[in-house]
N, C-alpha and C. Protein backbone atom coordinates (compact mmCIF):
# COMPACT_ATOMS: atom_id res chain seq x y z
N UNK A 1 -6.50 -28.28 65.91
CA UNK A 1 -6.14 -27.12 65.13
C UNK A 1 -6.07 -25.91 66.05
N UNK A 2 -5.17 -25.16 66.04
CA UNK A 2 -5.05 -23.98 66.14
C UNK A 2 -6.03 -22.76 66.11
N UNK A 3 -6.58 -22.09 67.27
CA UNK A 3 -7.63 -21.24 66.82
C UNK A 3 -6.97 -19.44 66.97
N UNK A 4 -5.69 -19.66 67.73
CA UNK A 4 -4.87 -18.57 67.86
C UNK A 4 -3.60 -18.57 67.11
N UNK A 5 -3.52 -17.62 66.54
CA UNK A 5 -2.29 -17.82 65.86
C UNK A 5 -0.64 -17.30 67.05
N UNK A 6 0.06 -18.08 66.38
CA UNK A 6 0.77 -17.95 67.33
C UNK A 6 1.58 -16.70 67.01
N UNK A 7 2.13 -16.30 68.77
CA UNK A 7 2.55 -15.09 69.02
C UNK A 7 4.44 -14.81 68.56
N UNK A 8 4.62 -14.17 68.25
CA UNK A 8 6.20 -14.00 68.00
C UNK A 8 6.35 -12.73 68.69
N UNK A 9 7.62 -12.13 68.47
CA UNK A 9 7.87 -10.58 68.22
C UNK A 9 7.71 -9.68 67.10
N UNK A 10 7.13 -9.08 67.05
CA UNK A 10 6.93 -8.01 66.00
C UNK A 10 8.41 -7.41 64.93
N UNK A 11 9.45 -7.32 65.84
CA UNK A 11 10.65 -7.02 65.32
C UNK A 11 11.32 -8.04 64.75
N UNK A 12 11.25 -9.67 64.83
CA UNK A 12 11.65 -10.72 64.23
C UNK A 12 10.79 -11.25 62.69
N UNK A 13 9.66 -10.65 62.74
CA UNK A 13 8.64 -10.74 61.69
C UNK A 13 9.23 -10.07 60.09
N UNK A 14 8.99 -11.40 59.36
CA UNK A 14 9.16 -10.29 57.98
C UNK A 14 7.80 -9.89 57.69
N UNK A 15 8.20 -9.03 56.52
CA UNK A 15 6.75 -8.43 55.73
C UNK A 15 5.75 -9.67 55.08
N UNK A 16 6.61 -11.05 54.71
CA UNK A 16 5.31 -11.93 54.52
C UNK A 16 4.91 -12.71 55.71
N UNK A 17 5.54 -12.69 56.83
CA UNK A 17 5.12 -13.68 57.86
C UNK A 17 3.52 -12.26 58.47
N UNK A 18 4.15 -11.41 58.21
CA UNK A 18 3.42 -10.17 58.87
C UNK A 18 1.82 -10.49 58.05
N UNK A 19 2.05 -10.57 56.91
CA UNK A 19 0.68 -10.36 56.05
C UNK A 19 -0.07 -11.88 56.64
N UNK A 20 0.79 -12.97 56.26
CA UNK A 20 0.34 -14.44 56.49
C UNK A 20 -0.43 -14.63 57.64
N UNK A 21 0.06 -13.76 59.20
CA UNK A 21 -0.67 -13.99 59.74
C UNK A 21 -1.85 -13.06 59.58
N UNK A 22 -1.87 -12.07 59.63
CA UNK A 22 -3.38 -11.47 59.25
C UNK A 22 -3.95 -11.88 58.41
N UNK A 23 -4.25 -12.64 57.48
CA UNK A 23 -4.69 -13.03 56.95
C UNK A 23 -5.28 -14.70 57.41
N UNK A 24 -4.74 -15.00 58.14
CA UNK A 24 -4.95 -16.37 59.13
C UNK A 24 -6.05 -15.64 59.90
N UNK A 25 -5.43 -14.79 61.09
CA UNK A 25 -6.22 -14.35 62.11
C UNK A 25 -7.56 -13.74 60.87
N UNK A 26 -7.70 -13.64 60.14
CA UNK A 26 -8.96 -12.56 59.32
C UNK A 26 -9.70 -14.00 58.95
N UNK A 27 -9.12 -15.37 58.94
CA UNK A 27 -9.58 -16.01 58.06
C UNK A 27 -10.88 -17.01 59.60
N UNK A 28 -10.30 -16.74 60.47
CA UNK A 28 -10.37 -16.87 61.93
C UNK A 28 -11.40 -16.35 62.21
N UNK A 29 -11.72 -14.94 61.89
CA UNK A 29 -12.66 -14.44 62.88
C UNK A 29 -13.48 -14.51 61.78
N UNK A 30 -13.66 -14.67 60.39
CA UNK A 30 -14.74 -15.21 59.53
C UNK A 30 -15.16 -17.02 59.64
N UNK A 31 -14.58 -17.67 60.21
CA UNK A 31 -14.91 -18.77 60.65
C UNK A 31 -16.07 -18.65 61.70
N UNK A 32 -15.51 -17.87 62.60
CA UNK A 32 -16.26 -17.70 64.27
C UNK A 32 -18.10 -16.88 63.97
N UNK A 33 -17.48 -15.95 63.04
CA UNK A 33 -19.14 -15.45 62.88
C UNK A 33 -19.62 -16.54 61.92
N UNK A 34 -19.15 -16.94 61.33
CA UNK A 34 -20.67 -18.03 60.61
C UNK A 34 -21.21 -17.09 59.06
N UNK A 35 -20.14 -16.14 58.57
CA UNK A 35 -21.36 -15.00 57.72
C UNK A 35 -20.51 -15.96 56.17
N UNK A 36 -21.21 -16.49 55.37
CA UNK A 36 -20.86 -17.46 54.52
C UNK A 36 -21.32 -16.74 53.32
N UNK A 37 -21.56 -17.61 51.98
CA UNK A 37 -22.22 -17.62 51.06
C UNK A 37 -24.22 -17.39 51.42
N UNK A 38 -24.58 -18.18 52.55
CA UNK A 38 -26.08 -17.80 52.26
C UNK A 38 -26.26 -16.68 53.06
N UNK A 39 -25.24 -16.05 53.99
CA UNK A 39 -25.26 -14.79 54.63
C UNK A 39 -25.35 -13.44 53.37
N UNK A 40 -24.58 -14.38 52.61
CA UNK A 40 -24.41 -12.90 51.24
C UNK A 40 -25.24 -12.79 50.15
N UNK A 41 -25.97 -14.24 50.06
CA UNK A 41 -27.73 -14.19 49.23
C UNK A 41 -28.21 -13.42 50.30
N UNK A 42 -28.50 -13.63 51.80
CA UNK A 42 -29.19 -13.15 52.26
C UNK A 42 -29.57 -11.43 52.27
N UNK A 43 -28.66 -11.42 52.00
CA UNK A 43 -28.31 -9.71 52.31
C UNK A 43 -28.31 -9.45 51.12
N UNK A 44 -28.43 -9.91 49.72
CA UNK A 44 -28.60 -9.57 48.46
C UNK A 44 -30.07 -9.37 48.25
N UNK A 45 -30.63 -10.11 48.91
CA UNK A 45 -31.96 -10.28 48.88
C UNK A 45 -32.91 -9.65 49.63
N UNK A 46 -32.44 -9.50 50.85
CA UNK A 46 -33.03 -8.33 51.58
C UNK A 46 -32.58 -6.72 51.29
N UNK A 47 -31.15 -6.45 50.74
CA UNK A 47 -31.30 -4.84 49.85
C UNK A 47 -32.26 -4.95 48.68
N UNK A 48 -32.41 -6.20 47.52
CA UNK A 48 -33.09 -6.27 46.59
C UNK A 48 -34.71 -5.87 47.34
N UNK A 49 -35.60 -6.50 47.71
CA UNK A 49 -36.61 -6.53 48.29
C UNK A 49 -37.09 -5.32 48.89
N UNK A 50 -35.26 -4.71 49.87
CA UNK A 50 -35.74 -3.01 50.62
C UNK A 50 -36.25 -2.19 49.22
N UNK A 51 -35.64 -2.44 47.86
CA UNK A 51 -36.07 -1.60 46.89
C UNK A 51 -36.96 -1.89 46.47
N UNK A 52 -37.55 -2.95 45.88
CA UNK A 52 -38.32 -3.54 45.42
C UNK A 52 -39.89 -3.19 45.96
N UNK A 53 -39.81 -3.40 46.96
CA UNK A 53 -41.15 -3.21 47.37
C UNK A 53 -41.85 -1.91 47.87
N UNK A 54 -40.77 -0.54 48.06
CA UNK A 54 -41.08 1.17 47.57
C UNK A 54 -41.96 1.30 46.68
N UNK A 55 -40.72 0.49 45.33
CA UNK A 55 -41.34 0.97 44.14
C UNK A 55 -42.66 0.57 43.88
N UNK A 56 -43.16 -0.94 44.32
CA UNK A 56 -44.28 -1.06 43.77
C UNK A 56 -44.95 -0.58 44.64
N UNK A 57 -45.19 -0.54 45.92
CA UNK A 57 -46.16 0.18 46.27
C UNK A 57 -46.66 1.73 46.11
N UNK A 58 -45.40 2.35 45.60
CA UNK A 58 -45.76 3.60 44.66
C UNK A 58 -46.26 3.95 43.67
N UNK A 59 -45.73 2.71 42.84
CA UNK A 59 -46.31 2.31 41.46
C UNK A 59 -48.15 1.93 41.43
N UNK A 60 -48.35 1.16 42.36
CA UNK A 60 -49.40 0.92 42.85
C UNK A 60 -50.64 1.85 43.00
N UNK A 61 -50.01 2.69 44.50
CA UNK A 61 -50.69 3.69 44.66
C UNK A 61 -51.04 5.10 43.76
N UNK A 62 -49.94 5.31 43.00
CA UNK A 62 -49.84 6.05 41.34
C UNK A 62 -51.37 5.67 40.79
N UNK A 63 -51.56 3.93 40.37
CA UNK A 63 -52.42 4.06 39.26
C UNK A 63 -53.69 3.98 40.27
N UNK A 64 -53.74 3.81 41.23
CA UNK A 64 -55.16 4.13 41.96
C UNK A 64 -55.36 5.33 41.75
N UNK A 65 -54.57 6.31 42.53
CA UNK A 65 -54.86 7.78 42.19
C UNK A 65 -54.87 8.06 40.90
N UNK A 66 -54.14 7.98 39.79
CA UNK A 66 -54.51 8.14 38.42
C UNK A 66 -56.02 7.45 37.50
N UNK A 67 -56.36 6.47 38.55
CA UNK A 67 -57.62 6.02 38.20
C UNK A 67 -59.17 7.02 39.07
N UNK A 68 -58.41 7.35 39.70
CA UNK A 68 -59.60 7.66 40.95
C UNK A 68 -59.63 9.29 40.60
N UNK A 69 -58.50 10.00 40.53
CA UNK A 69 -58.59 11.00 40.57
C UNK A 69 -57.64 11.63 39.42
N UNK A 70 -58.04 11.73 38.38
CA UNK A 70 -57.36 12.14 37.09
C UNK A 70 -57.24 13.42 36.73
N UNK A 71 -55.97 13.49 36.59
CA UNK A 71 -55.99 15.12 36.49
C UNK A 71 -54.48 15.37 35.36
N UNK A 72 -53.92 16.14 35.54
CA UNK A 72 -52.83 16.85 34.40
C UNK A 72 -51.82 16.18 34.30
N UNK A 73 -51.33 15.80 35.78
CA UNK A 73 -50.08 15.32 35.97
C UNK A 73 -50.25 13.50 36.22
N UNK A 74 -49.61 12.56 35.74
CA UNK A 74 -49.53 11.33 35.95
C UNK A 74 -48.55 10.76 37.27
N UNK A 75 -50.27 10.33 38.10
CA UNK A 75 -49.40 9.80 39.76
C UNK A 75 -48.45 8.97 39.75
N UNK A 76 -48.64 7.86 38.64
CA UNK A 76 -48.30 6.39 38.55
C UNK A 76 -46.42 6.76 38.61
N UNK A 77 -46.56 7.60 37.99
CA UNK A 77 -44.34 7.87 37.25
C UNK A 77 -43.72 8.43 38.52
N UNK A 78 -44.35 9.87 39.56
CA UNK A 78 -44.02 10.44 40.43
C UNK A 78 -43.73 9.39 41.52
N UNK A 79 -44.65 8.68 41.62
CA UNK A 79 -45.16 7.65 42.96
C UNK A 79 -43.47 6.43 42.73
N UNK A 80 -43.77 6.19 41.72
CA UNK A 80 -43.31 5.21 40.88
C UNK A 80 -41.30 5.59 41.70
N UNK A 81 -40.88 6.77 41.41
CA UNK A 81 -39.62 7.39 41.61
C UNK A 81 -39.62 7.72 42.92
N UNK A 82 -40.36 8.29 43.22
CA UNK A 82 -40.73 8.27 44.61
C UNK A 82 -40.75 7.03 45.67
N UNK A 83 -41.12 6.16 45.08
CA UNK A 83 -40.63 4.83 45.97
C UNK A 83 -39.56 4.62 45.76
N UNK A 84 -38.99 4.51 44.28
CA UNK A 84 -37.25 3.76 44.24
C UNK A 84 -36.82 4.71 45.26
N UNK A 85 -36.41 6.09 45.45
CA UNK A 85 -36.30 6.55 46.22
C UNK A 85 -36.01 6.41 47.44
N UNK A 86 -36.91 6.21 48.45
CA UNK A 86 -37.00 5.75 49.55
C UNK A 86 -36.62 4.51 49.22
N UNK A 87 -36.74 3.23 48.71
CA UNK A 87 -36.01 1.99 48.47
C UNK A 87 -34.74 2.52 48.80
N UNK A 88 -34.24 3.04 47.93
CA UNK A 88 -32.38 3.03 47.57
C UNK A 88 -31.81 4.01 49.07
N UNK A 89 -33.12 4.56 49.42
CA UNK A 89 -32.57 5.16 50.65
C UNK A 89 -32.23 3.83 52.03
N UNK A 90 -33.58 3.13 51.62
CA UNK A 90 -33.65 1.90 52.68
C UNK A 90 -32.42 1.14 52.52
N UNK A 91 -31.99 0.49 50.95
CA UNK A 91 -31.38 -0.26 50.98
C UNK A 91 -29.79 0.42 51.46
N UNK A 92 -29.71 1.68 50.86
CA UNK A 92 -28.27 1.97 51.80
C UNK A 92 -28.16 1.87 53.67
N UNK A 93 -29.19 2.23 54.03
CA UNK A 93 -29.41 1.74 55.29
C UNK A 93 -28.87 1.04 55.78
N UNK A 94 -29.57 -0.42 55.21
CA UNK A 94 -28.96 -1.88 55.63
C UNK A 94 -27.46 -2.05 55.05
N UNK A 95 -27.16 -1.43 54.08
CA UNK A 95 -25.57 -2.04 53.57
C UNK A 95 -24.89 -1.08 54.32
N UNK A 96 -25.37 -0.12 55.35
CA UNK A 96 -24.23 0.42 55.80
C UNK A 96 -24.61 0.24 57.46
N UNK A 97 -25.39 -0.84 57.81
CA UNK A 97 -25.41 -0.90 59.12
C UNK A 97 -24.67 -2.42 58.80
N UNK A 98 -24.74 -2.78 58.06
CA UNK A 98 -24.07 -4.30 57.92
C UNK A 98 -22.73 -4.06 57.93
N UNK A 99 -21.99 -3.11 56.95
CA UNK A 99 -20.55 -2.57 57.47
C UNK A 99 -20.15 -2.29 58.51
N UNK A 100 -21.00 -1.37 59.40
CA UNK A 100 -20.50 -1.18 60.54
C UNK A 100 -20.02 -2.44 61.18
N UNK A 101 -21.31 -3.05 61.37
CA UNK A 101 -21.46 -4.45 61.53
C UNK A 101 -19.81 -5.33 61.55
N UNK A 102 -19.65 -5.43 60.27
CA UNK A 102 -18.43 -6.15 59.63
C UNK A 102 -17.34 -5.32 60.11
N UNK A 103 -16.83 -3.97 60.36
CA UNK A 103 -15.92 -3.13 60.88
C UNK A 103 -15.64 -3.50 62.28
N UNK A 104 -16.84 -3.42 63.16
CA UNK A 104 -16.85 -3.89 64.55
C UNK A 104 -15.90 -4.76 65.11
N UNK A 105 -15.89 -5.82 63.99
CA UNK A 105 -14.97 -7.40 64.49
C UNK A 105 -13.78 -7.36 64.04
């Protein structure tokens, strides 16, 4: 099989031979990296998790301080937003170093 697509002239090309091959060559360099279906759980799962685990440890730390030290305002809700927060900050992080990522090639 073919791992290069083959070369023509640009000026002999129609508009579907034009698309057909980019779409070959695109189909090509997703072969070569290996980034599949468990590449895209993976990365579902690691933005899920970057959020996931803010919140509870905010949530967390909330009802300690609301247990320990009680006062007007409720830690548990602040803490609580305060982690998604930083989560959703984390998880854009990774989905936009993974683009780059994917742009690169």
């Amino acid at each position: 099989m073919h791992d290069e697509p083959i070369r023509t002239d640009p000026a002999d090309e129609s508009p579907l031979a034009t698309t057909v091959g980019r779409k070959a060559a695109r189909k090509l360099r997703a072969r070569r990296s290996r980034q599949g279906v468990w590449f895209g759980l993976g990365m579902m799962g690691l933005v899920g998790w970057s959020v996931v685990v803010p919140t509870l440890l905010g949530a967390a730390l909330g009802t300690w301080l609301d247990s320990h030290h009680a006062g007007r305002h409720a830690w548990t809700l602040a803490l609580l937003v305060a982690g998604l927060c930083v989560g959703c900050v984390n998880a854009w992080y990774w989905v936009a170093r993974e683009a780059a990522a994917v742009g690169e090639d």
